[in-house]
PDB file of N, CA and C in Angstrom:
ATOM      1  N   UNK A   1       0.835  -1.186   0.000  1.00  0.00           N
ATOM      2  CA  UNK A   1       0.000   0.000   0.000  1.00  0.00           C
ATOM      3  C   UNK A   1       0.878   1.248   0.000  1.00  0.00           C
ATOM      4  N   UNK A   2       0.098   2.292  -0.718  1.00  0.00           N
ATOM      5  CA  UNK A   2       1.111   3.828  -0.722  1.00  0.00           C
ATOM      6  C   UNK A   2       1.727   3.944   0.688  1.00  0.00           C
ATOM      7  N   UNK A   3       1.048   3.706   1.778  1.00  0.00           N
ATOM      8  CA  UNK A   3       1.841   3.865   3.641  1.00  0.00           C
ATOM      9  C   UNK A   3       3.102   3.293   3.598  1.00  0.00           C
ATOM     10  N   UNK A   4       3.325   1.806   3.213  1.00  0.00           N
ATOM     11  CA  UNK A   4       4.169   1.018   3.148  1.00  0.00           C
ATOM     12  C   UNK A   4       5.021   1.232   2.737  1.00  0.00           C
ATOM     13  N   UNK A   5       4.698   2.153   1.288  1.00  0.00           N
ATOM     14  CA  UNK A   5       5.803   2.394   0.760  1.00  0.00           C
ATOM     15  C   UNK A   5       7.089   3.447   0.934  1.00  0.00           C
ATOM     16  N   UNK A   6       5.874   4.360   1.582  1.00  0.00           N
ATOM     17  CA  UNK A   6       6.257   5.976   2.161  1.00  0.00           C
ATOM     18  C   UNK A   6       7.320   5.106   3.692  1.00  0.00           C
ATOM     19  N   UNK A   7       7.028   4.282   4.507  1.00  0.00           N
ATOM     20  CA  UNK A   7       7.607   4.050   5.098  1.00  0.00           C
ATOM     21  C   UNK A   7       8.865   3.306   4.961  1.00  0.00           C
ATOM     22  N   UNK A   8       8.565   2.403   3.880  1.00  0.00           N
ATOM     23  CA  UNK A   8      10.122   1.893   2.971  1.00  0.00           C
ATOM     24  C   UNK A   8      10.555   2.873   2.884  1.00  0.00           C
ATOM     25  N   UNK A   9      10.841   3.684   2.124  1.00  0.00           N
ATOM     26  CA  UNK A   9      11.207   5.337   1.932  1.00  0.00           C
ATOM     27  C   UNK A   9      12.024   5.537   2.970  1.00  0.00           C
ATOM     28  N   UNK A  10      11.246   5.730   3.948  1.00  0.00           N
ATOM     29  CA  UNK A  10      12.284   6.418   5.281  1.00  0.00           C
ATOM     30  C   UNK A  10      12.950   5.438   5.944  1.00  0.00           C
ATOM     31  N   UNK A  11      12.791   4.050   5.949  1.00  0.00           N
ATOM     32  CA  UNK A  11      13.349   3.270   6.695  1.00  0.00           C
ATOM     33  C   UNK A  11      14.903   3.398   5.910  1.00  0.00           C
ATOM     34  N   UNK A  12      14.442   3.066   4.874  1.00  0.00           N
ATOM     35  CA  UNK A  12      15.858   3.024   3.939  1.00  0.00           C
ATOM     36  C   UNK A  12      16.725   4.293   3.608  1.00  0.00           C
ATOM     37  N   UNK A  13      16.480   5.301   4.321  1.00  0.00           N
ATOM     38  CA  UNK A  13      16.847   6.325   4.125  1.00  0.00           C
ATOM     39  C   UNK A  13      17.654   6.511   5.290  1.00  0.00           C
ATOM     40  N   UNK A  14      16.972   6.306   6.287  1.00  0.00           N
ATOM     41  CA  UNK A  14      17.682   6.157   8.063  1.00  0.00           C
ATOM     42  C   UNK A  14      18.689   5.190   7.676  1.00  0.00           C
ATOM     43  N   UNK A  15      18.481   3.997   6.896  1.00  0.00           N
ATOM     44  CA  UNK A  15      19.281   2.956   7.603  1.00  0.00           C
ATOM     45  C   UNK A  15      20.793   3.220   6.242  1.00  0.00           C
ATOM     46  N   UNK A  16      20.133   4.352   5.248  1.00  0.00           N
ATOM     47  CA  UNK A  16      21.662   4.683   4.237  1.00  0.00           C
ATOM     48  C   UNK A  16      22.467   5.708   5.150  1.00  0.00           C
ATOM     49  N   UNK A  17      21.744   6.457   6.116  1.00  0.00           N
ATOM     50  CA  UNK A  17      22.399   7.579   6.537  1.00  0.00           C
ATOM     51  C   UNK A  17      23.289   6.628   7.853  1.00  0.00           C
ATOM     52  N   UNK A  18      23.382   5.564   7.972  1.00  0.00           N
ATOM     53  CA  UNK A  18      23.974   5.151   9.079  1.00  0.00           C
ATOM     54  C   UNK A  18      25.123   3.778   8.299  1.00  0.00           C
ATOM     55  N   UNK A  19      25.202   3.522   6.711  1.00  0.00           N
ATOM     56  CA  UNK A  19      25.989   3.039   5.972  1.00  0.00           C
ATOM     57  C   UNK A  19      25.578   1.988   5.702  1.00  0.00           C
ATOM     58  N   UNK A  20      23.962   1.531   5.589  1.00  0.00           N
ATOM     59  CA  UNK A  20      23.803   0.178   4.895  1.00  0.00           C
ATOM     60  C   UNK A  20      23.583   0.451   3.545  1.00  0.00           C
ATOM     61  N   UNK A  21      23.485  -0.400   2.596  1.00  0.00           N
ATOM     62  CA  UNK A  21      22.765   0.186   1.170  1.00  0.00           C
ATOM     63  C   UNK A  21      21.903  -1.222   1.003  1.00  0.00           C
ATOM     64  N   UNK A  22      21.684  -0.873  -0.230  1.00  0.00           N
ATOM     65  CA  UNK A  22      21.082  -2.113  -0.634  1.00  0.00           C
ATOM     66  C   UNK A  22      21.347  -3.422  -1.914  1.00  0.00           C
ATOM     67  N   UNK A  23      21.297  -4.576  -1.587  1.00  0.00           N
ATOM     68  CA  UNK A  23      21.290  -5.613  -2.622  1.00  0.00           C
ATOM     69  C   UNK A  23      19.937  -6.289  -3.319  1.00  0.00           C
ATOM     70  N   UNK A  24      20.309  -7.253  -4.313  1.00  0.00           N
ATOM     71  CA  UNK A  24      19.474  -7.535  -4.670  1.00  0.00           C
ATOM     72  C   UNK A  24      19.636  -8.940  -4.506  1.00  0.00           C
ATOM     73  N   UNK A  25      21.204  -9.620  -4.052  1.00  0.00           N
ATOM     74  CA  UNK A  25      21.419 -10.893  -3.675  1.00  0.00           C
ATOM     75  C   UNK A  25      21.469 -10.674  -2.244  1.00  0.00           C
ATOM     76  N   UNK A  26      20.208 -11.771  -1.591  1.00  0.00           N
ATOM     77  CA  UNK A  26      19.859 -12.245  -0.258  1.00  0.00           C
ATOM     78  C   UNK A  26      21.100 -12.677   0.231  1.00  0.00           C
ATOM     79  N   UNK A  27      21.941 -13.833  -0.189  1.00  0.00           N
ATOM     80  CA  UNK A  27      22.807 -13.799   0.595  1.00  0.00           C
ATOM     81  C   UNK A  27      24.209 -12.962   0.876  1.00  0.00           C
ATOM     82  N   UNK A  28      23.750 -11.858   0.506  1.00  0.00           N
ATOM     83  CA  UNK A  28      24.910 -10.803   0.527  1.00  0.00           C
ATOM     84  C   UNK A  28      24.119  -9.584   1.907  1.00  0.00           C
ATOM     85  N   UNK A  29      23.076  -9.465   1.983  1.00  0.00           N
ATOM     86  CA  UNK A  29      22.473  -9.192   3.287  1.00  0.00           C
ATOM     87  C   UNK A  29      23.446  -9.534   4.414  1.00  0.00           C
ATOM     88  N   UNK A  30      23.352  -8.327   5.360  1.00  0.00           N
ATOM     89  CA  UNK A  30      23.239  -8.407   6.687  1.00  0.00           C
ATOM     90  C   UNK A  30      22.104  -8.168   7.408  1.00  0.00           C
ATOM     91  N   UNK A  31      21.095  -7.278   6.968  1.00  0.00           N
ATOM     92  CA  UNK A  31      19.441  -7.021   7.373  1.00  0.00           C
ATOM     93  C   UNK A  31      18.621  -7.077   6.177  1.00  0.00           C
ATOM     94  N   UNK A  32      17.975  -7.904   6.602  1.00  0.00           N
ATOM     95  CA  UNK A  32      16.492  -7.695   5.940  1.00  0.00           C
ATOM     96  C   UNK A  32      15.246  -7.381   6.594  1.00  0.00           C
ATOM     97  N   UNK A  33      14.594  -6.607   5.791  1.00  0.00           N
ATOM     98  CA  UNK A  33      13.467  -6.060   6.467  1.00  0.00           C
ATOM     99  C   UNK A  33      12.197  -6.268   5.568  1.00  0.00           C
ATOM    100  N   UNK A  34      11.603  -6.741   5.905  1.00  0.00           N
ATOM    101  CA  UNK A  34      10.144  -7.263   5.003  1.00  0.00           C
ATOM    102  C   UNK A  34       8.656  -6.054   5.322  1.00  0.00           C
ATOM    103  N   UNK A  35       8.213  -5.332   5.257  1.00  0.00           N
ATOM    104  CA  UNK A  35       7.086  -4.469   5.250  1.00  0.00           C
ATOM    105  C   UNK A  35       6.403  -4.738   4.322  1.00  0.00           C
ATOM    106  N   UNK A  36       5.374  -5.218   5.562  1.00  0.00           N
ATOM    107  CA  UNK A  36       3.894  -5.746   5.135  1.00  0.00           C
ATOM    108  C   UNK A  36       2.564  -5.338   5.428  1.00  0.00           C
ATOM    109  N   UNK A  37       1.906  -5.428   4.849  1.00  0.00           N
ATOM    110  CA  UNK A  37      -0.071  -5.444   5.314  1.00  0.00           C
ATOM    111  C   UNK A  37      -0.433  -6.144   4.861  1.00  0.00           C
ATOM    112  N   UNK A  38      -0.583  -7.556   6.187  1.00  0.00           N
ATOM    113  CA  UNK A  38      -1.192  -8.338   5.913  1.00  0.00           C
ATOM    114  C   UNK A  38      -2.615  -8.530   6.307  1.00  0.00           C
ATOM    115  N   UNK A  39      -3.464  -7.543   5.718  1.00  0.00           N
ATOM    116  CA  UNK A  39      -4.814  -7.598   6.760  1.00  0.00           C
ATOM    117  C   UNK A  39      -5.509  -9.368   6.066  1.00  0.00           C
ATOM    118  N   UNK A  40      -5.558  -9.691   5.281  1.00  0.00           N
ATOM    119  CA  UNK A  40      -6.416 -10.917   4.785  1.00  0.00           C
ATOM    120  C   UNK A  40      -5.106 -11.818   4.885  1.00  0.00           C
ATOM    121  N   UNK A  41      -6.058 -12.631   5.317  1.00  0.00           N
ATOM    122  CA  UNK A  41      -5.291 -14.300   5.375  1.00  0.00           C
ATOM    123  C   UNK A  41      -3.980 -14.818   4.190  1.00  0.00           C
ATOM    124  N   UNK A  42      -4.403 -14.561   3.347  1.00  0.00           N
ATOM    125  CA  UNK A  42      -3.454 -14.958   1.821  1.00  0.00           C
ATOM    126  C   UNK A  42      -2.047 -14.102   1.895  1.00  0.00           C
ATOM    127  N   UNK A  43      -2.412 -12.817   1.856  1.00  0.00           N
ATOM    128  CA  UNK A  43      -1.178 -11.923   2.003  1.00  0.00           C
ATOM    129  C   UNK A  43      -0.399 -12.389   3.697  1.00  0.00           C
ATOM    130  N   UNK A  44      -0.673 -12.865   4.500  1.00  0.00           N
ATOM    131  CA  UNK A  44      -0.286 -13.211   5.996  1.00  0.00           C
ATOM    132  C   UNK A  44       0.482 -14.436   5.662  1.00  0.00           C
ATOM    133  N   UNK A  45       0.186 -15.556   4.675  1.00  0.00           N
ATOM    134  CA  UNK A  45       0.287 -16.365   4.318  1.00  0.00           C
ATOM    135  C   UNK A  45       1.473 -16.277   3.286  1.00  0.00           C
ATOM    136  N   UNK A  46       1.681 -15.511   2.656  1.00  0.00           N
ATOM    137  CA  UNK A  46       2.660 -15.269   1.681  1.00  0.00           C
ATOM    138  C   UNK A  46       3.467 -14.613   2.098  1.00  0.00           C
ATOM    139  N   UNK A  47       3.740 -13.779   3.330  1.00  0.00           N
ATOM    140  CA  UNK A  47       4.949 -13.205   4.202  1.00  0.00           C
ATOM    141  C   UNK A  47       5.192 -14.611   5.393  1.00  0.00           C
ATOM    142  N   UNK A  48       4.453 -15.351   5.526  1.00  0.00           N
ATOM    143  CA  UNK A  48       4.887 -16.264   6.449  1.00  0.00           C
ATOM    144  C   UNK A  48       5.849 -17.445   5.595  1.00  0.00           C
ATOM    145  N   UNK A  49       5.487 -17.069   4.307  1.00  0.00           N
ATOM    146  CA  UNK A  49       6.366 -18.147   3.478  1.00  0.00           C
ATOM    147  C   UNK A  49       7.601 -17.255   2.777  1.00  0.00           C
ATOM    148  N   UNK A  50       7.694 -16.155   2.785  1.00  0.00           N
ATOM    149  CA  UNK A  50       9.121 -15.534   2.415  1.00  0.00           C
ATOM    150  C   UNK A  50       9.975 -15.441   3.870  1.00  0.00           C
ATOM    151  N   UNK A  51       9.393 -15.613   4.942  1.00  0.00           N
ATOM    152  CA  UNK A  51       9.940 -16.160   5.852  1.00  0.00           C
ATOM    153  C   UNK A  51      10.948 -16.992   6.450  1.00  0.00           C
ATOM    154  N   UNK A  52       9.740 -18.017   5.844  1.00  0.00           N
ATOM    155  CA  UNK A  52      10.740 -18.760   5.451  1.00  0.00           C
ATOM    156  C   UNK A  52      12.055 -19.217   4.794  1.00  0.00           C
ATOM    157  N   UNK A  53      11.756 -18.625   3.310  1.00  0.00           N
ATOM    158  CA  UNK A  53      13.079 -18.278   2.645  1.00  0.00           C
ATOM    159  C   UNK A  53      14.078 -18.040   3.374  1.00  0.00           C
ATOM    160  N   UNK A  54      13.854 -16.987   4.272  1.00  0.00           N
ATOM    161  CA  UNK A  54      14.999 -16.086   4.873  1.00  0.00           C
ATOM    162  C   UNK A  54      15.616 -17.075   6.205  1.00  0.00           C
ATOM    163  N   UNK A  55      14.440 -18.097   6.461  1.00  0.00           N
ATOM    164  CA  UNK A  55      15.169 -18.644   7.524  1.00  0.00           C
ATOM    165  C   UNK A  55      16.462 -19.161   7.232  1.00  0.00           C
ATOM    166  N   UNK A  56      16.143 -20.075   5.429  1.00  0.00           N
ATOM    167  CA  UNK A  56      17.252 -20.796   5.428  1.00  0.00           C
ATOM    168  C   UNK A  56      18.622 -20.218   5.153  1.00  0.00           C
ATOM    169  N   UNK A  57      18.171 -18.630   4.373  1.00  0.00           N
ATOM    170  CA  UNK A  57      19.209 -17.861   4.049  1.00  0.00           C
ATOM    171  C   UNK A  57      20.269 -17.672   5.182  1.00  0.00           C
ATOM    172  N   UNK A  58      19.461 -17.219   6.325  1.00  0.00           N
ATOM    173  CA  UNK A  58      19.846 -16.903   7.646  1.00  0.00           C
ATOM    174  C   UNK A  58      20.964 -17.703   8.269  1.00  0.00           C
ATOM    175  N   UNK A  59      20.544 -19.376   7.936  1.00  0.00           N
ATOM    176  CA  UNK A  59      21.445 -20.305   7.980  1.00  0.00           C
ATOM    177  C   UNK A  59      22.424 -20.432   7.551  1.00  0.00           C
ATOM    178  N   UNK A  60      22.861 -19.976   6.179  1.00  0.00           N
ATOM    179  CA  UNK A  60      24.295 -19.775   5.711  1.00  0.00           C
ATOM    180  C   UNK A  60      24.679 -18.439   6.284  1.00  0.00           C
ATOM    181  N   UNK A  61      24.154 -17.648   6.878  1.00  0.00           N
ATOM    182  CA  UNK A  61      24.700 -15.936   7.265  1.00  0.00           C
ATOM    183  C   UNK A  61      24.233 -16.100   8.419  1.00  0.00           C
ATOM    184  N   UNK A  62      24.471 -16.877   9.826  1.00  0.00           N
ATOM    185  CA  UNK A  62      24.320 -16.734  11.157  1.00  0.00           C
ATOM    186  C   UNK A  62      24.102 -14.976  11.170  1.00  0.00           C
ATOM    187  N   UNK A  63      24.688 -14.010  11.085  1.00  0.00           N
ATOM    188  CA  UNK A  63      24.808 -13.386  11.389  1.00  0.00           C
ATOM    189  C   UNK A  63      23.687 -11.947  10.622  1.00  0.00           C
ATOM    190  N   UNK A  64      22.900 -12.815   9.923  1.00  0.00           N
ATOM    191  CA  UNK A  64      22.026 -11.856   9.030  1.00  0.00           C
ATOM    192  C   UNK A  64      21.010 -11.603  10.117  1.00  0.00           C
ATOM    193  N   UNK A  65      20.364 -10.623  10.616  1.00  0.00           N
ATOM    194  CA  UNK A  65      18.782  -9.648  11.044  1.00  0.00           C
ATOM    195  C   UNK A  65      18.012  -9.940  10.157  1.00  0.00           C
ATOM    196  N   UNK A  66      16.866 -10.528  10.432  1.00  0.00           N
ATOM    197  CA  UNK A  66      15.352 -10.205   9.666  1.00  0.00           C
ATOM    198  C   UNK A  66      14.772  -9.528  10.419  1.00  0.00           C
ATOM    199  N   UNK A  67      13.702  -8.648  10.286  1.00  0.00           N
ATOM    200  CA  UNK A  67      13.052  -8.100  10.640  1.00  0.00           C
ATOM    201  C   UNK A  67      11.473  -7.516  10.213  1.00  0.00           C
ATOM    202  N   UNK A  68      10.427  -7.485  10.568  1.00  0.00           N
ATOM    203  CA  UNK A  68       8.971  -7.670   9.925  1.00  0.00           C
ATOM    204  C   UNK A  68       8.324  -6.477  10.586  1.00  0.00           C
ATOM    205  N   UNK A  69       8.433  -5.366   9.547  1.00  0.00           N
ATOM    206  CA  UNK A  69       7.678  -3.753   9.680  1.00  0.00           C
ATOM    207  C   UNK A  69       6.436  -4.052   9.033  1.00  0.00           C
ATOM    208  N   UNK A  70       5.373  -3.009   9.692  1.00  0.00           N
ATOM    209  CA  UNK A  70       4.078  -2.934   9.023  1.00  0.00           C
ATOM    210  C   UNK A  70       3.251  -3.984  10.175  1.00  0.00           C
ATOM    211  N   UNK A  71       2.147  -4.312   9.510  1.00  0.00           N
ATOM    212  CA  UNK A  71       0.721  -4.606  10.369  1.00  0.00           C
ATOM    213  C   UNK A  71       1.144  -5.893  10.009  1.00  0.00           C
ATOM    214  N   UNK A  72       0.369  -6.845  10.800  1.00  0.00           N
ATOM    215  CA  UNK A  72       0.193  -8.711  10.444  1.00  0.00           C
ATOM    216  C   UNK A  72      -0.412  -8.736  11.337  1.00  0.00           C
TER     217      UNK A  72
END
């Protein structure tokens, strides 16, 4: 939703002004941050399964942060 996005916006803006940037390969992460609205079941359901993803990512990068902004 436009909120979500406005808040991507600033999250990523705070977190360049403090020297992270961004990738597009997961396992090159040290944080990930997922922002969501999941008001209906399906969308709740489809962040609980990129979740997942990240668990296993997480597993080769002990040292990677996930983190889950927005409503669920």
């Amino acid at each position: 939703c436009q909120m979500n996005f406005s808040d991507s916006e600033i999250v990523a803006s705070i977190l360049a002004e403090t020297g992270y940037n961004t990738t597009k390969v997961l396992e090159e992460a040290d944080l990930v941050l997922v922002n969501t609205c999941s008001i209906r079941d399906k969308a709740e359901q489809t962040v609980r399964k990129r979740l997942e993803t990240y668990q296993v990512a997480k597993r080769k990068n002990p040292g990677m942060k996930v983190g889950v902004l927005g409503c669920m």
